[in-house]
PDB file of N, CA and C in Angstrom:
ATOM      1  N   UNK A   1     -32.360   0.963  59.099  1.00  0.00           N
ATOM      2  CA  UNK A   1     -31.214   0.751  58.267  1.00  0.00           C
ATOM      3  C   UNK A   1     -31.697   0.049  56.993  1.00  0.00           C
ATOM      4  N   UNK A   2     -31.085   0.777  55.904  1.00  0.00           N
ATOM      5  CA  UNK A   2     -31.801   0.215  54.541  1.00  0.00           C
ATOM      6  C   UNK A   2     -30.958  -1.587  54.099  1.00  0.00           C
ATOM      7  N   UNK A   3     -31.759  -2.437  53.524  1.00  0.00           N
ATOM      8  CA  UNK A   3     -31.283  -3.333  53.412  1.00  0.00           C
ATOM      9  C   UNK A   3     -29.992  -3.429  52.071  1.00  0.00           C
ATOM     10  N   UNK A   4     -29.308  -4.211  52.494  1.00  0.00           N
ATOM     11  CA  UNK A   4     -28.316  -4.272  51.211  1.00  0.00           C
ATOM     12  C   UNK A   4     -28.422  -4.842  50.155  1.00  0.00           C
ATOM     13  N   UNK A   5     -28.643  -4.334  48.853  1.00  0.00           N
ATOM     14  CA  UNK A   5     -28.662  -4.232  47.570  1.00  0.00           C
ATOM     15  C   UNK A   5     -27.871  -6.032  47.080  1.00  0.00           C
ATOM     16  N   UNK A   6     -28.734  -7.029  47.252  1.00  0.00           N
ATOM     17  CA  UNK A   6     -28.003  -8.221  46.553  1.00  0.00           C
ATOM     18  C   UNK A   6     -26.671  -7.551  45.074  1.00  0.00           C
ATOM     19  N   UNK A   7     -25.664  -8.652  44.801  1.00  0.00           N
ATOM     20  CA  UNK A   7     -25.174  -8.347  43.894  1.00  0.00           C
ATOM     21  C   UNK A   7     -26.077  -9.198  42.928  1.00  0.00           C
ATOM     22  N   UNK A   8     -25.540  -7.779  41.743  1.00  0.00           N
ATOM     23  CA  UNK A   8     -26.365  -8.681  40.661  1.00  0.00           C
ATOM     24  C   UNK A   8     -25.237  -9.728  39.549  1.00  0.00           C
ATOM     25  N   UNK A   9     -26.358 -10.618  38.913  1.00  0.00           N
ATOM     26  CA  UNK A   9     -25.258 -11.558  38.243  1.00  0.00           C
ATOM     27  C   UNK A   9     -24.843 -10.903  36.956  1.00  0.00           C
ATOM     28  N   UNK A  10     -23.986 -10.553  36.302  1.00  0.00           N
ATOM     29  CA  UNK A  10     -24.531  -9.885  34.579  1.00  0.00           C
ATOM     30  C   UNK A  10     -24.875 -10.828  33.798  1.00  0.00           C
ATOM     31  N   UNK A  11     -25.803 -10.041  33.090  1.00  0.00           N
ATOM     32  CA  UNK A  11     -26.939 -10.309  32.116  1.00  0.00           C
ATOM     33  C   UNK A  11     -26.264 -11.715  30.965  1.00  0.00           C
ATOM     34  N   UNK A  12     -26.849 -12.493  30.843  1.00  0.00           N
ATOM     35  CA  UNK A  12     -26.014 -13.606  29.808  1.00  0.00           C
ATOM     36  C   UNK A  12     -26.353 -13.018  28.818  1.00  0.00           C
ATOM     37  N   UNK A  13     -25.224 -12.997  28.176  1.00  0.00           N
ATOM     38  CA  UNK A  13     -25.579 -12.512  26.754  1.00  0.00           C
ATOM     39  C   UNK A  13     -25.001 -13.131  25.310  1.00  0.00           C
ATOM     40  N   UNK A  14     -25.129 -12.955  24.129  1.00  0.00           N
ATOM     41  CA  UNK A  14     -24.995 -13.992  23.074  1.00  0.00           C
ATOM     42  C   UNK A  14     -23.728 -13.289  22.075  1.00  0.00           C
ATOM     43  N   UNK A  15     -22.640 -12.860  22.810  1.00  0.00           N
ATOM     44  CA  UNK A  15     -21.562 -11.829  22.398  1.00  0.00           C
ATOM     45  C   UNK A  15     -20.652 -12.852  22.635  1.00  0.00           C
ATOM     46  N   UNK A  16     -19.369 -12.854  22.133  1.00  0.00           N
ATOM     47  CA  UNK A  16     -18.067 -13.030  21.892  1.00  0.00           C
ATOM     48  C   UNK A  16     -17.451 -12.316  21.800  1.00  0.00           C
ATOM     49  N   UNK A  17     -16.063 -12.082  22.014  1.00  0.00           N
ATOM     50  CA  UNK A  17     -15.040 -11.258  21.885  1.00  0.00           C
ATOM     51  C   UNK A  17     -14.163 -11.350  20.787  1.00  0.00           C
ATOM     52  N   UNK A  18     -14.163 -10.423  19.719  1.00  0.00           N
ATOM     53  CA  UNK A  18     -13.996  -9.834  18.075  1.00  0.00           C
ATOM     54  C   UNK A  18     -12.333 -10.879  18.243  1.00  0.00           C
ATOM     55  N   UNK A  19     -12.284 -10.983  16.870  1.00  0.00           N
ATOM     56  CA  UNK A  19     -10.684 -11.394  16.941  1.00  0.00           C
ATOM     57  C   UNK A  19      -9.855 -10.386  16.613  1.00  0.00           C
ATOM     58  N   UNK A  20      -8.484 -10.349  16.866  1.00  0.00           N
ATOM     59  CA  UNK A  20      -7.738  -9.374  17.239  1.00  0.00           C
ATOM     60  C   UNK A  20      -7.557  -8.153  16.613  1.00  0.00           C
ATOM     61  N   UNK A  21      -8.087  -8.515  15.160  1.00  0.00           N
ATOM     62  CA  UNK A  21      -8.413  -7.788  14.087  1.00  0.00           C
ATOM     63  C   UNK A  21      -9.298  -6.297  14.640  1.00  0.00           C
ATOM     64  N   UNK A  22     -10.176  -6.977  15.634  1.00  0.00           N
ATOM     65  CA  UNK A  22     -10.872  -5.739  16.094  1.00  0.00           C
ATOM     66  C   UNK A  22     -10.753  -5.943  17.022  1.00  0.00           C
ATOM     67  N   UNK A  23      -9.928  -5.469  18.012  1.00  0.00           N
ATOM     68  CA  UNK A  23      -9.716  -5.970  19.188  1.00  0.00           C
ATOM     69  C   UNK A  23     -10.543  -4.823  20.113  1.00  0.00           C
ATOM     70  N   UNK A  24     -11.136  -5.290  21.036  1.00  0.00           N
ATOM     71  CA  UNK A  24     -12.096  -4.150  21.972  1.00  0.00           C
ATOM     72  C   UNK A  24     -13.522  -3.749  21.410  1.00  0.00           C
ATOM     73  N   UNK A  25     -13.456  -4.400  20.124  1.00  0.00           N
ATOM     74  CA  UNK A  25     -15.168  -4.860  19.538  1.00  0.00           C
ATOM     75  C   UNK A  25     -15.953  -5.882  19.761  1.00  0.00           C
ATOM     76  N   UNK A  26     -17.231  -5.971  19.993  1.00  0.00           N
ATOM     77  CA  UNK A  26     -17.929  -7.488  20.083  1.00  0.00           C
ATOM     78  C   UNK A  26     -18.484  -7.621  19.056  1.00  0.00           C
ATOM     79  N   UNK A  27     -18.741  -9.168  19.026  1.00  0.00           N
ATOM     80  CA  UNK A  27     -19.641  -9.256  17.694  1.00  0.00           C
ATOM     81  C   UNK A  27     -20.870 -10.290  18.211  1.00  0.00           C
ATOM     82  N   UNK A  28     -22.191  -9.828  17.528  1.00  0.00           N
ATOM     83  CA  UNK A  28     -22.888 -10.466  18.114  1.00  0.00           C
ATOM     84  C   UNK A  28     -23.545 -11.756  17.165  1.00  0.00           C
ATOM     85  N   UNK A  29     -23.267 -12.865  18.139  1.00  0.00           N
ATOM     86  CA  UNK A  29     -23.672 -14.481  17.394  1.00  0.00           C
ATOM     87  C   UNK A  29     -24.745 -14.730  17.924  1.00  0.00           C
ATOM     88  N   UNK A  30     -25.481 -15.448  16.983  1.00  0.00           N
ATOM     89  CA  UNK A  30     -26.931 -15.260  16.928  1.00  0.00           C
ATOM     90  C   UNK A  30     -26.843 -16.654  17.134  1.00  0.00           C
ATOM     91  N   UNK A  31     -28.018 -17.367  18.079  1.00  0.00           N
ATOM     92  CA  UNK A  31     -28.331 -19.007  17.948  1.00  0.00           C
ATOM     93  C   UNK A  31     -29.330 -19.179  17.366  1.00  0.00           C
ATOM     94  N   UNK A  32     -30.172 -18.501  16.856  1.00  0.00           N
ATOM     95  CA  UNK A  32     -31.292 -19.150  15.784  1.00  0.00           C
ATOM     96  C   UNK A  32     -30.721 -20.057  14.467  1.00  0.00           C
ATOM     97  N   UNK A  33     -31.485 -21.173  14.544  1.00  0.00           N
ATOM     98  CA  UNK A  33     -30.488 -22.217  13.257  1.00  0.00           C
ATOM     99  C   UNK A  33     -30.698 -21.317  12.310  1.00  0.00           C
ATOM    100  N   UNK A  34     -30.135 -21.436  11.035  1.00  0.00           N
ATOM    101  CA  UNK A  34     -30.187 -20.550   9.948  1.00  0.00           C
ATOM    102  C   UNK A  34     -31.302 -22.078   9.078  1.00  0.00           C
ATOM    103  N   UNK A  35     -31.782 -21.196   8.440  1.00  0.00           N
ATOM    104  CA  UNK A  35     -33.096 -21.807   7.005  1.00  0.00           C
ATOM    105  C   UNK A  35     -32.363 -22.227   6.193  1.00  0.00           C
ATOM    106  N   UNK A  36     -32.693 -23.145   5.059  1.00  0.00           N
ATOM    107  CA  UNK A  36     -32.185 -23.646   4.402  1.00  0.00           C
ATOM    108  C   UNK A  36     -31.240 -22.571   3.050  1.00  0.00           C
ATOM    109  N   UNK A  37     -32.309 -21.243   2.829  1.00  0.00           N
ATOM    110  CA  UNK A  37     -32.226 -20.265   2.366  1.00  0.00           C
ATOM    111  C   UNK A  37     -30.956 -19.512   2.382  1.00  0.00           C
ATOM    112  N   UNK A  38     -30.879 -19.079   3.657  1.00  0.00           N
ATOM    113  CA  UNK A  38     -30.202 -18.739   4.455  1.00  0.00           C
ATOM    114  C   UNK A  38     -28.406 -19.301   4.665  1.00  0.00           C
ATOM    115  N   UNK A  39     -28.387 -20.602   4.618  1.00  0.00           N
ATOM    116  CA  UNK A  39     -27.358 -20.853   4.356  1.00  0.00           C
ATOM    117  C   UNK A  39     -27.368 -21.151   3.085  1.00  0.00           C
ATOM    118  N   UNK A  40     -27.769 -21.009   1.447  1.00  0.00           N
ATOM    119  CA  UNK A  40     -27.378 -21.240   0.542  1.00  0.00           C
ATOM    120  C   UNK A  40     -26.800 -19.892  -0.087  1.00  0.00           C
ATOM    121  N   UNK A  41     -27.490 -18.925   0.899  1.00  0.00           N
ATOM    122  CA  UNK A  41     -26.937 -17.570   0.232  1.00  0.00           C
ATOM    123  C   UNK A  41     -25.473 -17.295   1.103  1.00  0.00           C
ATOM    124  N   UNK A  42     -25.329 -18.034   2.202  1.00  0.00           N
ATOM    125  CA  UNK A  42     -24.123 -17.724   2.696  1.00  0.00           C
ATOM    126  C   UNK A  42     -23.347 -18.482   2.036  1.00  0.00           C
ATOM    127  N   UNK A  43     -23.465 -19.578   1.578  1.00  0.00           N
ATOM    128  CA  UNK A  43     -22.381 -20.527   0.787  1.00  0.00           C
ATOM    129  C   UNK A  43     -22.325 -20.053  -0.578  1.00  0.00           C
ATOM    130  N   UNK A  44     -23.179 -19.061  -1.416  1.00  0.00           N
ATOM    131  CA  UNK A  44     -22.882 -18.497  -2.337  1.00  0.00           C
ATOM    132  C   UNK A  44     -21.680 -17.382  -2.142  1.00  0.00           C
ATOM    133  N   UNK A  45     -22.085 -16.613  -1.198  1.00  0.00           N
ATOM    134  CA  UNK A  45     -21.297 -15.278  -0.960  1.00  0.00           C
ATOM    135  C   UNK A  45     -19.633 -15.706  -0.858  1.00  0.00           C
ATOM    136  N   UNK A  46     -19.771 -16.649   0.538  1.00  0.00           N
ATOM    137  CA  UNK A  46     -17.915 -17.376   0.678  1.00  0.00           C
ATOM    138  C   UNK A  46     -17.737 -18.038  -1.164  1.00  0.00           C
ATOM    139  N   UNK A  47     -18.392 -18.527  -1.954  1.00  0.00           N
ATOM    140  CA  UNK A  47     -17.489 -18.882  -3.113  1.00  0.00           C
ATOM    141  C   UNK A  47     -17.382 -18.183  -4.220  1.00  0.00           C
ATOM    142  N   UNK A  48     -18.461 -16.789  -4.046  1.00  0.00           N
ATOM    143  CA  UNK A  48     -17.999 -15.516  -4.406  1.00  0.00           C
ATOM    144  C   UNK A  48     -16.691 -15.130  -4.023  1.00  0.00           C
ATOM    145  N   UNK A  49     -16.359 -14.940  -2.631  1.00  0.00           N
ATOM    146  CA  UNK A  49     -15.307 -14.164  -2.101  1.00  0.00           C
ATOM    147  C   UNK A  49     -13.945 -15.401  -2.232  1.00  0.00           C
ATOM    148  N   UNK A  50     -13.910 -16.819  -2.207  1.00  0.00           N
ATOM    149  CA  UNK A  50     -13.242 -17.537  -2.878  1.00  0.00           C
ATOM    150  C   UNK A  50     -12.612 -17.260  -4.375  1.00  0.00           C
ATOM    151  N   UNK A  51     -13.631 -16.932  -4.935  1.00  0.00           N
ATOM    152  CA  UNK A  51     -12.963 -17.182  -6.546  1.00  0.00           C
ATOM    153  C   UNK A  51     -12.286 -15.772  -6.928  1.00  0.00           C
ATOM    154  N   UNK A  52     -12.993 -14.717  -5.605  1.00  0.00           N
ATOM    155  CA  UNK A  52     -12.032 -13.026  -6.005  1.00  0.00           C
ATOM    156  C   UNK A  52     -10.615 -13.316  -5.901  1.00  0.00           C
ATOM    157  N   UNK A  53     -10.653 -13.784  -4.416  1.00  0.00           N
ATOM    158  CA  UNK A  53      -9.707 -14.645  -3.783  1.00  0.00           C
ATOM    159  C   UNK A  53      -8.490 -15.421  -4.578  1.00  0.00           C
ATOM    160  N   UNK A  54      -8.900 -16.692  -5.692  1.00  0.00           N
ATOM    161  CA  UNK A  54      -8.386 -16.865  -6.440  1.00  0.00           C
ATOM    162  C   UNK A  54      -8.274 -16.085  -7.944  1.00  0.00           C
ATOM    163  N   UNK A  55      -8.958 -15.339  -8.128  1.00  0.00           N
ATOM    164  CA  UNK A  55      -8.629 -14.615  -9.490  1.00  0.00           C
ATOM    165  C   UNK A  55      -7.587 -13.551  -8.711  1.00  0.00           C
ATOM    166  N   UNK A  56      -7.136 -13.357  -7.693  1.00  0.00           N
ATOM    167  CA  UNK A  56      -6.566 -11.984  -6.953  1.00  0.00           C
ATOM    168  C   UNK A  56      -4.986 -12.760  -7.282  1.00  0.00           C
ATOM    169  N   UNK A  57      -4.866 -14.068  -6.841  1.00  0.00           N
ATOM    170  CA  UNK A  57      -3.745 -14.712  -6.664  1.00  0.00           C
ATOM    171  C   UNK A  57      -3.147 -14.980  -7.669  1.00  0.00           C
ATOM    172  N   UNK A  58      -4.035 -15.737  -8.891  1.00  0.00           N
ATOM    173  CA  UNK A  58      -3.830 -15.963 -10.113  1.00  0.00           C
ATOM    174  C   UNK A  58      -3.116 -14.601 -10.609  1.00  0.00           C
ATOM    175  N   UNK A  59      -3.946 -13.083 -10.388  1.00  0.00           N
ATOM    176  CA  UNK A  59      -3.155 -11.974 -10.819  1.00  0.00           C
ATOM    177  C   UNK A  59      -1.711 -11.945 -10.399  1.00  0.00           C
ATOM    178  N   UNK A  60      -1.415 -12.241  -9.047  1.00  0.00           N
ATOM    179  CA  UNK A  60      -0.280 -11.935  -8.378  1.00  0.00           C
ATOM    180  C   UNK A  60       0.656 -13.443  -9.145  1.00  0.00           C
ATOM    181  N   UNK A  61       0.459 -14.162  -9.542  1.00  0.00           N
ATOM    182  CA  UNK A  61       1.042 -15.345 -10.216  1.00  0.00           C
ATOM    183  C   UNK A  61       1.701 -14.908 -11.443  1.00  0.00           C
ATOM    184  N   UNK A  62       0.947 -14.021 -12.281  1.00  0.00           N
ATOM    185  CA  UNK A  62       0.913 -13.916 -13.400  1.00  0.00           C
ATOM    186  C   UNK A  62       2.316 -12.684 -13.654  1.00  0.00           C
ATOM    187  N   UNK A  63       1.689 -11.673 -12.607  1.00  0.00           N
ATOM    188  CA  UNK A  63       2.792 -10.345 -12.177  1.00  0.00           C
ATOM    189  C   UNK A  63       3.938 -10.595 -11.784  1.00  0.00           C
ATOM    190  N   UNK A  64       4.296 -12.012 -11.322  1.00  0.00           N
ATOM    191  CA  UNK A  64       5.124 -12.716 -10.918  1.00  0.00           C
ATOM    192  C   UNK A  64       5.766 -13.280 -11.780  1.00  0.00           C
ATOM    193  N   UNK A  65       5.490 -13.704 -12.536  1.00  0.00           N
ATOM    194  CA  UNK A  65       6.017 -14.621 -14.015  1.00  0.00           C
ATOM    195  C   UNK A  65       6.767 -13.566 -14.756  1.00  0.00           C
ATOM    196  N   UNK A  66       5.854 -12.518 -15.042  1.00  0.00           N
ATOM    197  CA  UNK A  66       6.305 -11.638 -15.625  1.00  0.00           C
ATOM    198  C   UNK A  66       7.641 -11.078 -15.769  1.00  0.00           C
ATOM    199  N   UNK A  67       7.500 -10.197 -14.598  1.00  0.00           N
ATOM    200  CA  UNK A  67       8.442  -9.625 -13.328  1.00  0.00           C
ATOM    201  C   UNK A  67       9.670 -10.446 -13.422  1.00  0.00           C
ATOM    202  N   UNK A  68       9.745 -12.140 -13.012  1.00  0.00           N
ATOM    203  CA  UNK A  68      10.859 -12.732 -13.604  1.00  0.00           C
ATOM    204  C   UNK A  68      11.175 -13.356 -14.770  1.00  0.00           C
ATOM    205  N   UNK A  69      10.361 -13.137 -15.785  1.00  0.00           N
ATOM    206  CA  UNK A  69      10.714 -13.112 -17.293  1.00  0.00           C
ATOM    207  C   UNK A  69      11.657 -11.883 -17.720  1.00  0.00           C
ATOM    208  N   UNK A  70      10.779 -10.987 -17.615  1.00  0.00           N
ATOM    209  CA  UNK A  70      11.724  -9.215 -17.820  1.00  0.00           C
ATOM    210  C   UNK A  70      13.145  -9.226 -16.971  1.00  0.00           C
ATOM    211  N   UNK A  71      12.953  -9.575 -16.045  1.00  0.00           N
ATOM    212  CA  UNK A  71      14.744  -9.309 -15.045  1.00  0.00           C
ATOM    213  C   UNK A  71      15.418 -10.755 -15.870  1.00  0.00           C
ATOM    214  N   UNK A  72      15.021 -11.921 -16.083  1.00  0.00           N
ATOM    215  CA  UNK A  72      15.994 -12.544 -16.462  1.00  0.00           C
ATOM    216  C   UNK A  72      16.467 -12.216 -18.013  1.00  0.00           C
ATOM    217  N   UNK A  73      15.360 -11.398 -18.758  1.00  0.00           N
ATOM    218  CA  UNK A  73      15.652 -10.627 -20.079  1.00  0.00           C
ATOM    219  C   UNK A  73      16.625  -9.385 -20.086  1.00  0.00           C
ATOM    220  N   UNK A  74      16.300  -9.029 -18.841  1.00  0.00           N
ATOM    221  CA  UNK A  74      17.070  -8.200 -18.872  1.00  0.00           C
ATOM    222  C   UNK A  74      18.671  -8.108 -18.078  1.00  0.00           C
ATOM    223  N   UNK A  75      18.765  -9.213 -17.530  1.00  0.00           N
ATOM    224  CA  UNK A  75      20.164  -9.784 -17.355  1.00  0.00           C
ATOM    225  C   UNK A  75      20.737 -10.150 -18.706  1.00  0.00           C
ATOM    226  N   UNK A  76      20.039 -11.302 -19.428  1.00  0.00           N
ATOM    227  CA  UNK A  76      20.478 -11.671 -20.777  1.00  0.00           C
ATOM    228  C   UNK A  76      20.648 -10.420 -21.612  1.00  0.00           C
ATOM    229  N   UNK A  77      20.350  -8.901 -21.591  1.00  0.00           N
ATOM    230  CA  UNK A  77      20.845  -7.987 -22.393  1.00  0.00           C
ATOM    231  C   UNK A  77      21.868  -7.295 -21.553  1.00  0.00           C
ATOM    232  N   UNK A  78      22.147  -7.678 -20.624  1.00  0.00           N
ATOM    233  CA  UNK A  78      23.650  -6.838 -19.938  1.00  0.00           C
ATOM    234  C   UNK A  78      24.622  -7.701 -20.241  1.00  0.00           C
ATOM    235  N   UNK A  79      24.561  -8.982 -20.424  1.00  0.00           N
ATOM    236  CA  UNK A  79      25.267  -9.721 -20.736  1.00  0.00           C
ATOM    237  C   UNK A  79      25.796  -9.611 -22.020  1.00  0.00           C
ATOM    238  N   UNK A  80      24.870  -9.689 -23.002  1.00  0.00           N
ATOM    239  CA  UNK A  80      25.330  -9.334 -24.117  1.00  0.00           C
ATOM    240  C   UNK A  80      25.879  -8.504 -24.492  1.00  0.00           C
ATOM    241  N   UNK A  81      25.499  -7.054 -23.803  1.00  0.00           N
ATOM    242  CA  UNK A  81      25.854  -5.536 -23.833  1.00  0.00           C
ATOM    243  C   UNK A  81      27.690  -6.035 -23.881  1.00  0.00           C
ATOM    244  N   UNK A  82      27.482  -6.181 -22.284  1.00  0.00           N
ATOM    245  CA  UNK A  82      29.085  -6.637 -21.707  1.00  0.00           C
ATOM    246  C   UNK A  82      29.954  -7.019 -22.814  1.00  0.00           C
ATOM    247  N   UNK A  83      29.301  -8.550 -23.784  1.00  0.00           N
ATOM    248  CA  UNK A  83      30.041  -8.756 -24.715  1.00  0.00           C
ATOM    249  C   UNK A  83      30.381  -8.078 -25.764  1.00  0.00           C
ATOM    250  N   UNK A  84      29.360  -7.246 -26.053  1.00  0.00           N
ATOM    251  CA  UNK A  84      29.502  -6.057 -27.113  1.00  0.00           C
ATOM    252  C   UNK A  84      30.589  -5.468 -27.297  1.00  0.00           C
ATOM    253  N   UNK A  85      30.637  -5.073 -25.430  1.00  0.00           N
ATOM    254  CA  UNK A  85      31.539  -3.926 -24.866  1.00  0.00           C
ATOM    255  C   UNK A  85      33.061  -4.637 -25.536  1.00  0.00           C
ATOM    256  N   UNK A  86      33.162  -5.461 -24.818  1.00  0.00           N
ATOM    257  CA  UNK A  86      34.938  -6.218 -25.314  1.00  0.00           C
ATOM    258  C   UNK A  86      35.119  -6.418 -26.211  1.00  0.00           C
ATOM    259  N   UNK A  87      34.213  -6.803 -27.022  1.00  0.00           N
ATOM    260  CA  UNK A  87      34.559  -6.972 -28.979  1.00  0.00           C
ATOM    261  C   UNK A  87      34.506  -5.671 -29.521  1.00  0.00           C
ATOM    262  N   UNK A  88      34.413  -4.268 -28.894  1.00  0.00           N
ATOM    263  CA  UNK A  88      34.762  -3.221 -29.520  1.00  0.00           C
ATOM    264  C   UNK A  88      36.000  -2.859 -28.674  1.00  0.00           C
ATOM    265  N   UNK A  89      35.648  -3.017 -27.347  1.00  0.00           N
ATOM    266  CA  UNK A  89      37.145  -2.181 -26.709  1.00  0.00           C
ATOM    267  C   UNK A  89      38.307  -3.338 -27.428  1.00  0.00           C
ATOM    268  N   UNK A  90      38.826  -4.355 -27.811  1.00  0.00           N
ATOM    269  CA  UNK A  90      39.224  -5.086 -28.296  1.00  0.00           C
ATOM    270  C   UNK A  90      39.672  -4.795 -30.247  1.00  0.00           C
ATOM    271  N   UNK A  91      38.459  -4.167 -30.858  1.00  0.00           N
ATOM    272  CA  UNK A  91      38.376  -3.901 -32.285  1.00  0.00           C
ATOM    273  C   UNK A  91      39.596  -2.617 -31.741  1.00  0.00           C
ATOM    274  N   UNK A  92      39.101  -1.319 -31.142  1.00  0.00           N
ATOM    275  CA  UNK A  92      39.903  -0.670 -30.728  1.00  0.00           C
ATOM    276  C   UNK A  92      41.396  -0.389 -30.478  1.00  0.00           C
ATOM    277  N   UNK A  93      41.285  -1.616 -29.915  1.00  0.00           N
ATOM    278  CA  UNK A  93      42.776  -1.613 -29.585  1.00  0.00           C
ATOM    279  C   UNK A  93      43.552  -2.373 -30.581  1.00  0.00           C
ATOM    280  N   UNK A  94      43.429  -2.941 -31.474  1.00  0.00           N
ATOM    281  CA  UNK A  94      43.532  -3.553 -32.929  1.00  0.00           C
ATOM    282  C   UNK A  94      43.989  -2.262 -33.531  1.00  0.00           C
ATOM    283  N   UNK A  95      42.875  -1.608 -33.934  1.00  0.00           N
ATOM    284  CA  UNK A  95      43.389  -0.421 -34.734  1.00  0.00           C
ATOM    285  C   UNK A  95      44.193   0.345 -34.162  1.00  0.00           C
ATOM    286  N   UNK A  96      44.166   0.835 -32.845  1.00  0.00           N
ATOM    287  CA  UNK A  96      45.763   1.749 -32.773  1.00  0.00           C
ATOM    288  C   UNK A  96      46.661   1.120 -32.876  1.00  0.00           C
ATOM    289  N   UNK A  97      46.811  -0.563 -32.903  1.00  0.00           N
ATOM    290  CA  UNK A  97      48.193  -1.331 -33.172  1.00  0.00           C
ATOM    291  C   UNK A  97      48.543  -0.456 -34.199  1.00  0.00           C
ATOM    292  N   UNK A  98      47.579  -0.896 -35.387  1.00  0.00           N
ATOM    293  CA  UNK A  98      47.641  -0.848 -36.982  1.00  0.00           C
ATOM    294  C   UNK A  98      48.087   0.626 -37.286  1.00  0.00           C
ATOM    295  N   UNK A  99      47.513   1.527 -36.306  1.00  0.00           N
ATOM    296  CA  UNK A  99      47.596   3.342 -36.726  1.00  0.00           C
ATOM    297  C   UNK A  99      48.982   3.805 -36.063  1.00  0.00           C
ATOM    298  N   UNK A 100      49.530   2.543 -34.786  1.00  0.00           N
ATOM    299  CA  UNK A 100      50.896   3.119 -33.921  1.00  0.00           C
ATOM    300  C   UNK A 100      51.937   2.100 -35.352  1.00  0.00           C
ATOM    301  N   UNK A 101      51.546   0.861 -35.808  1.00  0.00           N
ATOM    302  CA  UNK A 101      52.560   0.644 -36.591  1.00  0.00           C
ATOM    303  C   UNK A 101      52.762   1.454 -37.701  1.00  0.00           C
ATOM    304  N   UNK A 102      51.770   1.758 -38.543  1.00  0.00           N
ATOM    305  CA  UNK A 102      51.447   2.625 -39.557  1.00  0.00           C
ATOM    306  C   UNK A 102      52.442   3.962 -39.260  1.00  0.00           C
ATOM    307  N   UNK A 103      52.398   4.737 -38.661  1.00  0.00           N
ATOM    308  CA  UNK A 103      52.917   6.185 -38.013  1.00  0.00           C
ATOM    309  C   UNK A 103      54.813   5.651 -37.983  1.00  0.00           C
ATOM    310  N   UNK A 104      55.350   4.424 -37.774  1.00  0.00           N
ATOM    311  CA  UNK A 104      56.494   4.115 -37.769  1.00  0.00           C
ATOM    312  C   UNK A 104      57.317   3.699 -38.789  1.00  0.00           C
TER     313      UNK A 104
END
């Protein structure tokens, strides 16, 4: 009778499980310390991707300002329109007084 096959333990390995973003992906973390090198180019890259980051927002700030400059400009010309409107429907009705008294 053949002997039975110990279970095996699985393999340790240097993986984590992705955040949800990729969910059912691993990503693999490395324990070697990083060189001095090494992390100056990573702290370059994050304040690269920082300042896109903020020039991205600054855009969306700006599109924003805008956006409610123009709508409140352009409330202030319906408004006015509006007033337009009554100081002619108003002139209007003035003159057919003048054209119904006139005719009598």
């Amino acid at each position: 009778m053949p002997l039975p096959i110990p279970a095996r333990r699985p393999r340790a390995t240097y993986q984590q499980a992705a955040p949800r973003l990729c969910a059912g992906k691993l990503l693999l973390v490395s324990v070697v310390p990083m060189n001095a090198e090494r992390i100056a180019s990573a702290l370059t890259r994050i304040e690269a991707a920082m300042a896109r980051i903020d020039a991205v927002r600054e855009g969306l700030s700006e599109s924003e300002a805008k956006a409610s400059s123009s709508s409140a400009r352009v409330v202030g010309l319906v408004n006015v329109h509006e007033k337009l409107r009554e100081q002619v429907a108003e002139s209007l009705r003035e003159l057919d007084e003048l054209l119904a008294a006139l005719e009598e």
